[in-house]
Protein backbone atom coordinates (compact mmCIF):
# COMPACT_ATOMS: atom_id res chain seq x y z
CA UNK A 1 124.77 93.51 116.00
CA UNK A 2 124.53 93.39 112.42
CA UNK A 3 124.20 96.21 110.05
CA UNK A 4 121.04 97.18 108.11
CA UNK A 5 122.80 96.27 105.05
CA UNK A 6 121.79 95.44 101.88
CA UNK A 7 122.95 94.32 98.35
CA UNK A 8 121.78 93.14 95.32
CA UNK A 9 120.77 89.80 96.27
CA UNK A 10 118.93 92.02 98.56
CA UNK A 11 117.69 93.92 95.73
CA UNK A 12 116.28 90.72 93.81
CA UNK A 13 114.92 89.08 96.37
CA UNK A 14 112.68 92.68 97.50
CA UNK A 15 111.32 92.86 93.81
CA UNK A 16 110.08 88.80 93.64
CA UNK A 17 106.73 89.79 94.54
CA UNK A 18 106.58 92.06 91.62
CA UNK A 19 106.67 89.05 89.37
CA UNK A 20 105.89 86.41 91.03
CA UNK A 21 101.83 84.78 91.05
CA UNK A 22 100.54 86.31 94.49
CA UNK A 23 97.28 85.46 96.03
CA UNK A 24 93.98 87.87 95.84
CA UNK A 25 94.78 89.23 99.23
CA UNK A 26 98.46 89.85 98.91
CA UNK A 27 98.20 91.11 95.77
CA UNK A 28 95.55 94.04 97.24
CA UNK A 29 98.91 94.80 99.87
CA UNK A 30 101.47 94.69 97.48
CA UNK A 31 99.53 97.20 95.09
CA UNK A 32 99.10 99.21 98.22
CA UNK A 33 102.73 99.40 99.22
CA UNK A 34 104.01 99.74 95.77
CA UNK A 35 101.88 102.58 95.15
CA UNK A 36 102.78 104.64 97.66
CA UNK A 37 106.31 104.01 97.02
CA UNK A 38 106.24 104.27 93.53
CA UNK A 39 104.67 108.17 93.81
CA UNK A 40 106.86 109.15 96.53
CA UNK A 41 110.29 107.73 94.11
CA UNK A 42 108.21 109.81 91.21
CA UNK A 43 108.39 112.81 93.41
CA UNK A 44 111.76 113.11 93.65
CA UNK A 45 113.08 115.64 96.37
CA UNK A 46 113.65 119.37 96.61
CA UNK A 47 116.85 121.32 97.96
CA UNK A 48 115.80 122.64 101.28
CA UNK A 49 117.89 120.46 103.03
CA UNK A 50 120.55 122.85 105.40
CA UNK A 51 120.15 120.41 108.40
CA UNK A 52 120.78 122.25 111.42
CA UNK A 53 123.67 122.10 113.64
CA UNK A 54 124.79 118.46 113.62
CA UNK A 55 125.32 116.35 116.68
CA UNK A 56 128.21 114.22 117.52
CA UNK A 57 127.44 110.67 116.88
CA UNK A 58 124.25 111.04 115.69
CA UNK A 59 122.95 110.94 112.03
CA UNK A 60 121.47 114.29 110.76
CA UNK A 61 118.22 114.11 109.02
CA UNK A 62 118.45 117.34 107.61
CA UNK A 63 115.53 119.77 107.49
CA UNK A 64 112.73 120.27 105.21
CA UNK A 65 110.79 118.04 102.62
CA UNK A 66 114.06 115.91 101.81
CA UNK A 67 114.44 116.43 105.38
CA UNK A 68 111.68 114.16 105.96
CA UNK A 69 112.76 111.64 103.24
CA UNK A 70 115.62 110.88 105.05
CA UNK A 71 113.53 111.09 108.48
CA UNK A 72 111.43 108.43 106.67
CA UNK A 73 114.10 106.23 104.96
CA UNK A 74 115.76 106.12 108.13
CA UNK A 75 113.14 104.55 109.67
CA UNK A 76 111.98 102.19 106.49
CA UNK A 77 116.05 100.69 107.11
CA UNK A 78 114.88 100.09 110.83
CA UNK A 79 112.09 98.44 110.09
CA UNK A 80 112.94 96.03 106.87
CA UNK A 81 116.20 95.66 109.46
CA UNK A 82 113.84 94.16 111.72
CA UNK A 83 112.09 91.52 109.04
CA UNK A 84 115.28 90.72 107.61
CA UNK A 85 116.58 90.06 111.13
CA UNK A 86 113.30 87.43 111.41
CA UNK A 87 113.82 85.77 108.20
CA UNK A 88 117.39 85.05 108.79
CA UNK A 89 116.45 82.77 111.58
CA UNK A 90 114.25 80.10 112.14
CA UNK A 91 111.13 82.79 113.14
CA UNK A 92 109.76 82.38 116.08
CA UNK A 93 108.59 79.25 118.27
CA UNK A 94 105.63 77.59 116.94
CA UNK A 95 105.19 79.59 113.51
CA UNK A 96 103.99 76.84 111.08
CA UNK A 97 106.06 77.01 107.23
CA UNK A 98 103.15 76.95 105.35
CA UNK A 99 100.62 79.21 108.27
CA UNK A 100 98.48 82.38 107.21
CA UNK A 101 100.70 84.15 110.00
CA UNK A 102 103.95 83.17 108.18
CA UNK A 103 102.37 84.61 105.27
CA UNK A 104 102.28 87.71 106.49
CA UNK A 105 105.15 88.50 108.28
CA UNK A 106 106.90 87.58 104.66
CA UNK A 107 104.13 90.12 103.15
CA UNK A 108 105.54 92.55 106.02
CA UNK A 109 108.91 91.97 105.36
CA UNK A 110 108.40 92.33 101.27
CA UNK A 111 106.81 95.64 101.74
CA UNK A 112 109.28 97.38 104.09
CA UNK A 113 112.55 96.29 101.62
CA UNK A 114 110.20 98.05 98.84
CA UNK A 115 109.62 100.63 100.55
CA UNK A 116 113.22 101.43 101.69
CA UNK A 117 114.70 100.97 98.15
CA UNK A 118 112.39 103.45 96.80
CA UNK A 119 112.82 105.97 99.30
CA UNK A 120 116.85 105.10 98.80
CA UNK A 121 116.23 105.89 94.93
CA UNK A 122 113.81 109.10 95.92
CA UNK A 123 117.09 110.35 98.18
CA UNK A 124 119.44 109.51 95.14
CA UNK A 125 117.59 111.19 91.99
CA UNK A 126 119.63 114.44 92.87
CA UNK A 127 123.54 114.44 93.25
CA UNK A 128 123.43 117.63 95.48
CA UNK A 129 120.74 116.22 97.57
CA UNK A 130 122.60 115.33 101.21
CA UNK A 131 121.65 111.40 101.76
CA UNK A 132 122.34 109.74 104.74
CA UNK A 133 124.06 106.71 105.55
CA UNK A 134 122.78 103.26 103.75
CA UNK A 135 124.03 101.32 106.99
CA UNK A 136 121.88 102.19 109.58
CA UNK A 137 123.50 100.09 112.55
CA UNK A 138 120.33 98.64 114.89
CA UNK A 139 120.63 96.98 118.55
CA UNK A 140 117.79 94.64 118.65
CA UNK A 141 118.93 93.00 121.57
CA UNK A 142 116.06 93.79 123.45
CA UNK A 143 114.03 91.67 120.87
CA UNK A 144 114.14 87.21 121.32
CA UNK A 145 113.48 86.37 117.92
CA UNK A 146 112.26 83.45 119.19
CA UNK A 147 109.57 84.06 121.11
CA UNK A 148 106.11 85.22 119.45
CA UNK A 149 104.63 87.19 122.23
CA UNK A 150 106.43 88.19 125.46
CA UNK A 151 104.84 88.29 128.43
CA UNK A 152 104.18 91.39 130.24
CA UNK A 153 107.25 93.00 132.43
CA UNK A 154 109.88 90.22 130.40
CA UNK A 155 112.74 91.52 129.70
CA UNK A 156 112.90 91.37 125.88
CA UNK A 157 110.59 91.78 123.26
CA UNK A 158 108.26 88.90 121.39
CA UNK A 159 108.62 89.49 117.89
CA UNK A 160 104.54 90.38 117.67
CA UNK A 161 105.63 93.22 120.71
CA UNK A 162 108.61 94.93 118.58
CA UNK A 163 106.69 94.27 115.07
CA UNK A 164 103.59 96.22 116.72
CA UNK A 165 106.20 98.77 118.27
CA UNK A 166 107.83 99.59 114.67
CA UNK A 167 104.24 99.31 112.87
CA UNK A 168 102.54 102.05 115.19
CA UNK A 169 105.78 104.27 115.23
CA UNK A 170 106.07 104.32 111.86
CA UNK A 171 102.22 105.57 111.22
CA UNK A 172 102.12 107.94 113.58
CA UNK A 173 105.69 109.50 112.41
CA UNK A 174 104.12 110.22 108.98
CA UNK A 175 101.01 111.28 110.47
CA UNK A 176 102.77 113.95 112.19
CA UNK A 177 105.90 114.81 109.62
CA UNK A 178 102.82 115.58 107.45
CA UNK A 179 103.46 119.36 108.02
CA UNK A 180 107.16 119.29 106.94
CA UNK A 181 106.41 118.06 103.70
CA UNK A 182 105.97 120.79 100.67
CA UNK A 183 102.61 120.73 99.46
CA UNK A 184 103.59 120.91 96.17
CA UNK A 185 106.68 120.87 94.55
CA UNK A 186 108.02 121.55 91.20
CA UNK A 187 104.35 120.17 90.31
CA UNK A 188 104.38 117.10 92.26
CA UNK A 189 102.76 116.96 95.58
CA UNK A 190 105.03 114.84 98.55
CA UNK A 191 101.89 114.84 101.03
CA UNK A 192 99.81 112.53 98.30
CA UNK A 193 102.47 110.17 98.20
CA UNK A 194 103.19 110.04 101.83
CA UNK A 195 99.28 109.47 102.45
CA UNK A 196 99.52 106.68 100.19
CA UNK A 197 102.53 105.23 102.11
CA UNK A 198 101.01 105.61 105.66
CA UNK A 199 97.76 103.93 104.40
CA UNK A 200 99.62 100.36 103.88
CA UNK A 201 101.82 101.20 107.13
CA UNK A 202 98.44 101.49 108.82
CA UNK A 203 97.18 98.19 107.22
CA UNK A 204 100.33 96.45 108.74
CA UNK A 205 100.01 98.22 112.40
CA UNK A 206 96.18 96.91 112.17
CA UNK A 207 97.87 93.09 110.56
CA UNK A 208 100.23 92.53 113.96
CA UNK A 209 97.59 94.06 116.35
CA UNK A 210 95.12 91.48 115.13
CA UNK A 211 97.50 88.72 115.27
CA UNK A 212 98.43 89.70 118.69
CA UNK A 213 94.39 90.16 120.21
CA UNK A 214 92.07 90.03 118.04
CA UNK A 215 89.80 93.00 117.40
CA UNK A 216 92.44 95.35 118.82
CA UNK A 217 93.22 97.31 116.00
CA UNK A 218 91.60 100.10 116.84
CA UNK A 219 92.51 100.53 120.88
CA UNK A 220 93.07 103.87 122.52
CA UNK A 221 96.73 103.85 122.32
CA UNK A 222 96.43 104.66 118.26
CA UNK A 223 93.51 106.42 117.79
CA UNK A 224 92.25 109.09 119.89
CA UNK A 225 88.80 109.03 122.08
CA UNK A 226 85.79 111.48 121.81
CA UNK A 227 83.92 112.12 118.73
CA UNK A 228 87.35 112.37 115.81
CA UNK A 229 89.00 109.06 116.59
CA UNK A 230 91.78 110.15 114.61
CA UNK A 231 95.12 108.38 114.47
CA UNK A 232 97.71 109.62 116.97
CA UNK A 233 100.71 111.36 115.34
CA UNK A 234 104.15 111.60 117.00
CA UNK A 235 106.78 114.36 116.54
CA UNK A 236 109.75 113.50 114.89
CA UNK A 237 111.43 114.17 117.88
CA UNK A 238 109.07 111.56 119.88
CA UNK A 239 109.80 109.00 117.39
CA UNK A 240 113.18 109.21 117.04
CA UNK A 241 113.05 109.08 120.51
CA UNK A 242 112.04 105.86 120.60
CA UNK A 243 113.41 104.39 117.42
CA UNK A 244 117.18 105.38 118.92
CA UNK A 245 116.18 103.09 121.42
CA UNK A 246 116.90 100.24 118.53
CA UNK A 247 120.05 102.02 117.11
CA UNK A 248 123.30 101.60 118.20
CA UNK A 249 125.52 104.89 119.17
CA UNK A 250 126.83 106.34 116.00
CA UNK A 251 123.90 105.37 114.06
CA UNK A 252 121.00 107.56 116.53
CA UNK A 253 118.89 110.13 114.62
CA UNK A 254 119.22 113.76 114.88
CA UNK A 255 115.86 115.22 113.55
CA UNK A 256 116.07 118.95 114.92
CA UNK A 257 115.94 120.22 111.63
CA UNK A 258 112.32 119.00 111.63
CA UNK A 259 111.27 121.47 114.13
């Protein structure tokens, strides 16, 4: 499998859609996702990161606010991974060049290489600050790339299946890291910025529903029934859970220092 890698052709080709003429609508998502990113870089990162007890093979985290920044960036690399993984190829059966669909999966795949590179220059604002890898290795082989949506019981993935997979995992891990995140730190406050980040995530998890069935955005397997309808939140132990299931051994999160 390849490595979530990136360099600076990487680099120039996430910041195009900061200068380039976008459309009303993407312009309303890209000011979203920029945003969020932009407060969360601006918030820099505290030193409350001891970690735990690490496990072989597996990538620490760490523990506490930066804890959660690397909880996060680990899972930003999985998922602009993912869209860079699409791109490469030819998409996926039947996706027309110029199609509103097309459209957005770029507009996806824009916003998750933003928001990775900020959260990489959050994590690298303080030399003592424990980073984790840049490489992230993934195993998407139970994704076909070339296939939109699979069928249910196949074998593999559609891309629409593992896009909606990585879109809802991602919301509800910041919707419940919430309460590992300092209120306020050194005068700048980590759970505004990761509210504004989980709003756009939540705008792409309601995108690839939509595309998928239309009108599903808001089924019972994301929001909860009775009178709240709140978003489900996962532990960071839940979602890693299921994001090592696209990692390969040696790259597999270790988030019990987010306990």
């Amino acid at each position: 499998m390849s490595n979530i890698k990136h360099n600076a052709s990487d680099d120039a080709e996430f910041a195009k859609p900061l200068y380039t003429p976008i459309k009303r609508r993407s312009f309303f998502m890209y000011a979203g996702a920029t945003a969020g990113a932009t407060a969360l870089l601006l918030s820099g990162c505290d030193d409350d990161n001891d970690g735990g007890n690490p496990i072989p093979g597996m990538v620490n985290v760490g523990a506490g606010s930066v804890g959660v920044l690397n909880y996060a960036y680990a899972l930003e690399q999985l998922e602009a991974g993912f869209y860079t993984t699409l791109r490469s190829g030819a998409y996926y059966m039947g996706l027309a060049a110029g199609s509103a669909e097309k459209q957005i999966m770029d507009d996806l795949y824009y916003h998750e290489v933003i928001h990775r590179e900020f959260f990489k220059a959050a994590l690298g604002r303080d030399a003592a600050t424990a980073k984790i890898t840049d490489d992230l290795k993934p195993d998407f082989s139970g994704i076909d790339f070339g296939i939109r949506v699979s069928t249910a019981g196949a074998a593999k993935l559609g891309v629409l299946n593992a896009a909606k997979a990585f879109e809802d995992l991602g919301v509800s891990a910041y919707n419940g890291a919430a309460r590992y995140l300092s209120a306020d730190v050194a005068g700048l406050n980590y759970l505004v910025a990761a509210g504004k980040i989980v709003s756009v995530e939540a705008r792409h998890a309601a995108l690839i529903r939509d595309l998928i069935s239309e009108g599903s955005f808001v089924d019972s397997d994301v929001v909860t029934t009775g009178t709240n309808g709140l978003e489900i939140s996962k532990t960071p132990t839940e979602v890693a859970t299921m994001a090592n299931n696209f990692l390969m051994a040696g790259s597999k999160l270790n988030v019990s220092g987010l306990v």
